[in-house]
N, C-alpha and C. Protein backbone atom coordinates (compact mmCIF):
# COMPACT_ATOMS: atom_id res chain seq x y z
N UNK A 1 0.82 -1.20 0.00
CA UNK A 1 0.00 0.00 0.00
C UNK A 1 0.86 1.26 0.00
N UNK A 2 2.05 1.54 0.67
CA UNK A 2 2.80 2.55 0.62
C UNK A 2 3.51 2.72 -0.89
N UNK A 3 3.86 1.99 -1.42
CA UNK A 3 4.59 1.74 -2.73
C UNK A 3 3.19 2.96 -3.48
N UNK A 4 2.05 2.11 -3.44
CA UNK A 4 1.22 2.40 -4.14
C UNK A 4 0.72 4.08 -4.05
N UNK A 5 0.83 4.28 -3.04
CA UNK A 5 0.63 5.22 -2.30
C UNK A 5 1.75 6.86 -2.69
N UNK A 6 3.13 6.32 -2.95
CA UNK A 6 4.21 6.48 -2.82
C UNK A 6 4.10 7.08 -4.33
N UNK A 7 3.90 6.48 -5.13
CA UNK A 7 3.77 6.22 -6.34
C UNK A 7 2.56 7.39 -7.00
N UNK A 8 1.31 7.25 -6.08
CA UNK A 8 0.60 8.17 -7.12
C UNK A 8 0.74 9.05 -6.78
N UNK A 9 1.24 9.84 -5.50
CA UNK A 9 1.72 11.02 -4.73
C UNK A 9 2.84 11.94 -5.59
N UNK A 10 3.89 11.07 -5.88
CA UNK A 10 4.98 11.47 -6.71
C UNK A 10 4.77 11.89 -7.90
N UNK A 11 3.71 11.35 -8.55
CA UNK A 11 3.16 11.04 -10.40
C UNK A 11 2.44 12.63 -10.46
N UNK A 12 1.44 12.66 -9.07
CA UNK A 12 0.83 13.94 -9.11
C UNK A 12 1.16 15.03 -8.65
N UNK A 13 1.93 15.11 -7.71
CA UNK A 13 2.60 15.79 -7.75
C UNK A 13 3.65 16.99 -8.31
N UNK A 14 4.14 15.83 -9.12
CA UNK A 14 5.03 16.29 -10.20
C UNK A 14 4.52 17.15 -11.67
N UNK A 15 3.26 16.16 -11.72
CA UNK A 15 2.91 16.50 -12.97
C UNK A 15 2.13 17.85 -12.46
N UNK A 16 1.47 18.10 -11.73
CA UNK A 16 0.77 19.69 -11.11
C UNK A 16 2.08 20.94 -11.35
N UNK A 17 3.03 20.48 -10.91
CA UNK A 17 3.98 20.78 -10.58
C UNK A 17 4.59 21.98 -12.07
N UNK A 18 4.54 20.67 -12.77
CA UNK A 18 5.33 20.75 -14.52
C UNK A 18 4.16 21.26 -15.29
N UNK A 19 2.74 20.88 -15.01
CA UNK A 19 1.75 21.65 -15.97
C UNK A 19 1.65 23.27 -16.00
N UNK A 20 2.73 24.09 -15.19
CA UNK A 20 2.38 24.93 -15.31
C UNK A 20 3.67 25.74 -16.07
N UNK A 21 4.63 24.96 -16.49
CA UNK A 21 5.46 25.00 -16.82
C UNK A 21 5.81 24.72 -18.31
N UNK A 22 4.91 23.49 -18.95
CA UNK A 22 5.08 23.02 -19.87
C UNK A 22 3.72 22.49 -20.38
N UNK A 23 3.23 22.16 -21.85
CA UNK A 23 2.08 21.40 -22.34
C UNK A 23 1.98 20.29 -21.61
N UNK A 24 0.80 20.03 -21.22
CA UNK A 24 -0.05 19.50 -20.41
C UNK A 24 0.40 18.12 -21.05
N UNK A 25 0.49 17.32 -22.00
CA UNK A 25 1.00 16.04 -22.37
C UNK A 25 2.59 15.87 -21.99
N UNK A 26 3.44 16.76 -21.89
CA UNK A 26 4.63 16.29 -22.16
C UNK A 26 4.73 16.63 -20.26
N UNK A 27 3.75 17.70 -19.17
CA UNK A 27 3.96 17.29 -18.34
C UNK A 27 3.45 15.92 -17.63
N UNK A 28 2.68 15.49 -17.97
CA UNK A 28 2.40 14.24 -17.81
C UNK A 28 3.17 12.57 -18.11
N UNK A 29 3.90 12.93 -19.07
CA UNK A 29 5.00 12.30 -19.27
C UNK A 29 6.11 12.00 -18.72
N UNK A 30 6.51 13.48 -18.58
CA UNK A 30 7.58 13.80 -17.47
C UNK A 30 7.72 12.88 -15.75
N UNK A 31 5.76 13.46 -15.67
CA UNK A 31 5.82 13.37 -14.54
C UNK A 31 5.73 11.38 -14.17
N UNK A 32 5.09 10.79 -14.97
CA UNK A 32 5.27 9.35 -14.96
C UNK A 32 6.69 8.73 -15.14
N UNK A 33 7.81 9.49 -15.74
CA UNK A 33 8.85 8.90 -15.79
C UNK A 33 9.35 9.20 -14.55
N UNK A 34 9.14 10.40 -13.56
CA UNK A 34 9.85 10.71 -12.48
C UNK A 34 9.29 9.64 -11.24
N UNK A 35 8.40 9.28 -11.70
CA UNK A 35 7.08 8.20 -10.52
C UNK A 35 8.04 6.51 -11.15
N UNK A 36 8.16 6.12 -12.05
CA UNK A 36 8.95 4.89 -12.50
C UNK A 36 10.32 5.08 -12.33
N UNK A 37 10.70 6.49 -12.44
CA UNK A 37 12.37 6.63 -11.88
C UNK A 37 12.27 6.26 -10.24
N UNK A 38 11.65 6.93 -9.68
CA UNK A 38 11.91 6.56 -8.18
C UNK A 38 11.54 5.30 -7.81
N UNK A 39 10.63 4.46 -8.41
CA UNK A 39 10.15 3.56 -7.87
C UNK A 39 11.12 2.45 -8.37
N UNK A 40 11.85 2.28 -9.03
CA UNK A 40 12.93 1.99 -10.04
C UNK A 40 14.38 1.71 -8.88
N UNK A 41 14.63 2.85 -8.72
CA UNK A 41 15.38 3.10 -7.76
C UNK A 41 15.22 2.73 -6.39
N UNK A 42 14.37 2.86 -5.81
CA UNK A 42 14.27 2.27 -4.58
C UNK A 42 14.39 0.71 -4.77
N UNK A 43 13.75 0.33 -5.74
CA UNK A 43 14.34 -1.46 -5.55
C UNK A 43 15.73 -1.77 -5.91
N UNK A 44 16.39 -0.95 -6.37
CA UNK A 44 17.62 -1.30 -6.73
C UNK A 44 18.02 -0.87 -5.17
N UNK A 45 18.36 0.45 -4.45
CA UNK A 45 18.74 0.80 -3.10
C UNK A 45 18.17 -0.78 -2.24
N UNK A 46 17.06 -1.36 -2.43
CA UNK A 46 16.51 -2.33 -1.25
C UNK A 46 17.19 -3.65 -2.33
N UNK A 47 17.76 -3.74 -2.99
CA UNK A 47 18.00 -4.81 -3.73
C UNK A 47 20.05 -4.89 -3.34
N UNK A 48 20.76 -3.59 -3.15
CA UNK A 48 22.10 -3.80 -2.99
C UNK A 48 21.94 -3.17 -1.68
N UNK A 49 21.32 -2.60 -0.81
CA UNK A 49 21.47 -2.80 0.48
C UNK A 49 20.97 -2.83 1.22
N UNK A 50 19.19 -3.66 0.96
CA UNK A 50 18.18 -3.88 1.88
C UNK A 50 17.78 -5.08 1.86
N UNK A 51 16.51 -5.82 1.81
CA UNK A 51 16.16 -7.26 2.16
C UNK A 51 15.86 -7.75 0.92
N UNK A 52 16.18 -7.01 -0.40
CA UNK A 52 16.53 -7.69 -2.01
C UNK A 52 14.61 -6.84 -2.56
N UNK A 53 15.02 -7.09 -3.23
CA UNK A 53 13.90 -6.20 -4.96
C UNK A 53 12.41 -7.18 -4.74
N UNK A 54 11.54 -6.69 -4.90
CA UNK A 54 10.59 -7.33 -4.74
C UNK A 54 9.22 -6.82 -5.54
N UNK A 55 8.78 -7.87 -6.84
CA UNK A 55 8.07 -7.77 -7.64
C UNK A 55 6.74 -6.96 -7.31
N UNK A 56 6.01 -7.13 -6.58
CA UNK A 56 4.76 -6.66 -5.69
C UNK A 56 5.04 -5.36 -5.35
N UNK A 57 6.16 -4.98 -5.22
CA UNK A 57 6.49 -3.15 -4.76
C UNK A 57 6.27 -2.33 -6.07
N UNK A 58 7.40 -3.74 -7.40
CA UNK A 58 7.18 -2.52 -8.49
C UNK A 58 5.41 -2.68 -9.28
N UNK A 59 5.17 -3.36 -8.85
CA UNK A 59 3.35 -3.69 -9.40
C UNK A 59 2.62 -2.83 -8.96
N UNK A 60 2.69 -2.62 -7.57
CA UNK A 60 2.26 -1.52 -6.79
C UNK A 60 2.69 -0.24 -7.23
N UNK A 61 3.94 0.16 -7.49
CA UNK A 61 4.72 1.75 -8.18
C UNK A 61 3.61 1.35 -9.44
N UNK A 62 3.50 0.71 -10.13
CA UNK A 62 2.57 0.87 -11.65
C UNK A 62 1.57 1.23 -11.31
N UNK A 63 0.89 0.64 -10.40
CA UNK A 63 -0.60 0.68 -10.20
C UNK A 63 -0.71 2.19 -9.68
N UNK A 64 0.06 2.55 -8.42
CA UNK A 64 -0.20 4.28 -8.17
C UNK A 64 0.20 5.33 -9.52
N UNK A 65 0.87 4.78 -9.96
CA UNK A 65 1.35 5.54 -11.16
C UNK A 65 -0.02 5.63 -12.17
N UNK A 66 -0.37 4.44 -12.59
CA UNK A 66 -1.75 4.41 -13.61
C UNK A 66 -2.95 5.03 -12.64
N UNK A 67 -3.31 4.86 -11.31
CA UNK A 67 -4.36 5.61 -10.84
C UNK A 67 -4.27 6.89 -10.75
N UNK A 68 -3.21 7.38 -10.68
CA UNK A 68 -2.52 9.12 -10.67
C UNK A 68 -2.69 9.62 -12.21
N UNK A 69 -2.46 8.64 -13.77
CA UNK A 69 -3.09 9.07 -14.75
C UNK A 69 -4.17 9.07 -15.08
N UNK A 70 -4.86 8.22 -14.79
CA UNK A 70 -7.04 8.07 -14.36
C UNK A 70 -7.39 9.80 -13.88
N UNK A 71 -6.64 9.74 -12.82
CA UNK A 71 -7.45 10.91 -12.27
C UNK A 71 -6.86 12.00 -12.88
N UNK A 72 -5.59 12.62 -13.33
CA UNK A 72 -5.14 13.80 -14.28
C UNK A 72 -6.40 13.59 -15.47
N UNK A 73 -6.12 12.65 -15.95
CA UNK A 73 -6.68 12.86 -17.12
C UNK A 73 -8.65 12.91 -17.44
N UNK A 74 -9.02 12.19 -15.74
CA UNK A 74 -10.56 12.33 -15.72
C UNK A 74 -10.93 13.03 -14.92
């Protein structure tokens, strides 16, 4: 749930962030690569120096990531 959590926080965040900055598609873009960069990263950090990478975290980073584009976009 935190992953997930973690995930659509970052996505929307970002992209609020960048829409005011840039066209509304390419902040949205942006902002999903910055939500798969971190979530990306943290399994690699928990993979070389935590309790190892775990499939269900990055399923969860997708899933907050795709509910964070549901709601931008509806």
């Amino acid at each position: 749930m935190l992953h997930f959590a973690g995930s659509y926080i970052i996505t929307d965040m970002s992209y609020h962030f960048l829409e005011k900055r840039m066209n509304k598609n390419k902040a949205l873009l942006c902002s999903v690569l910055i939500g798969v960069g971190v979530g990306v990263t943290k399994e690699i950090i928990d993979k070389n120096w935590g309790n190892g990478a775990e499939r269900g975290d990055l399923i969860a980073d997708g899933l907050g990531i795709s509910f964070s584009i549901i709601i931008i976009k509806f």
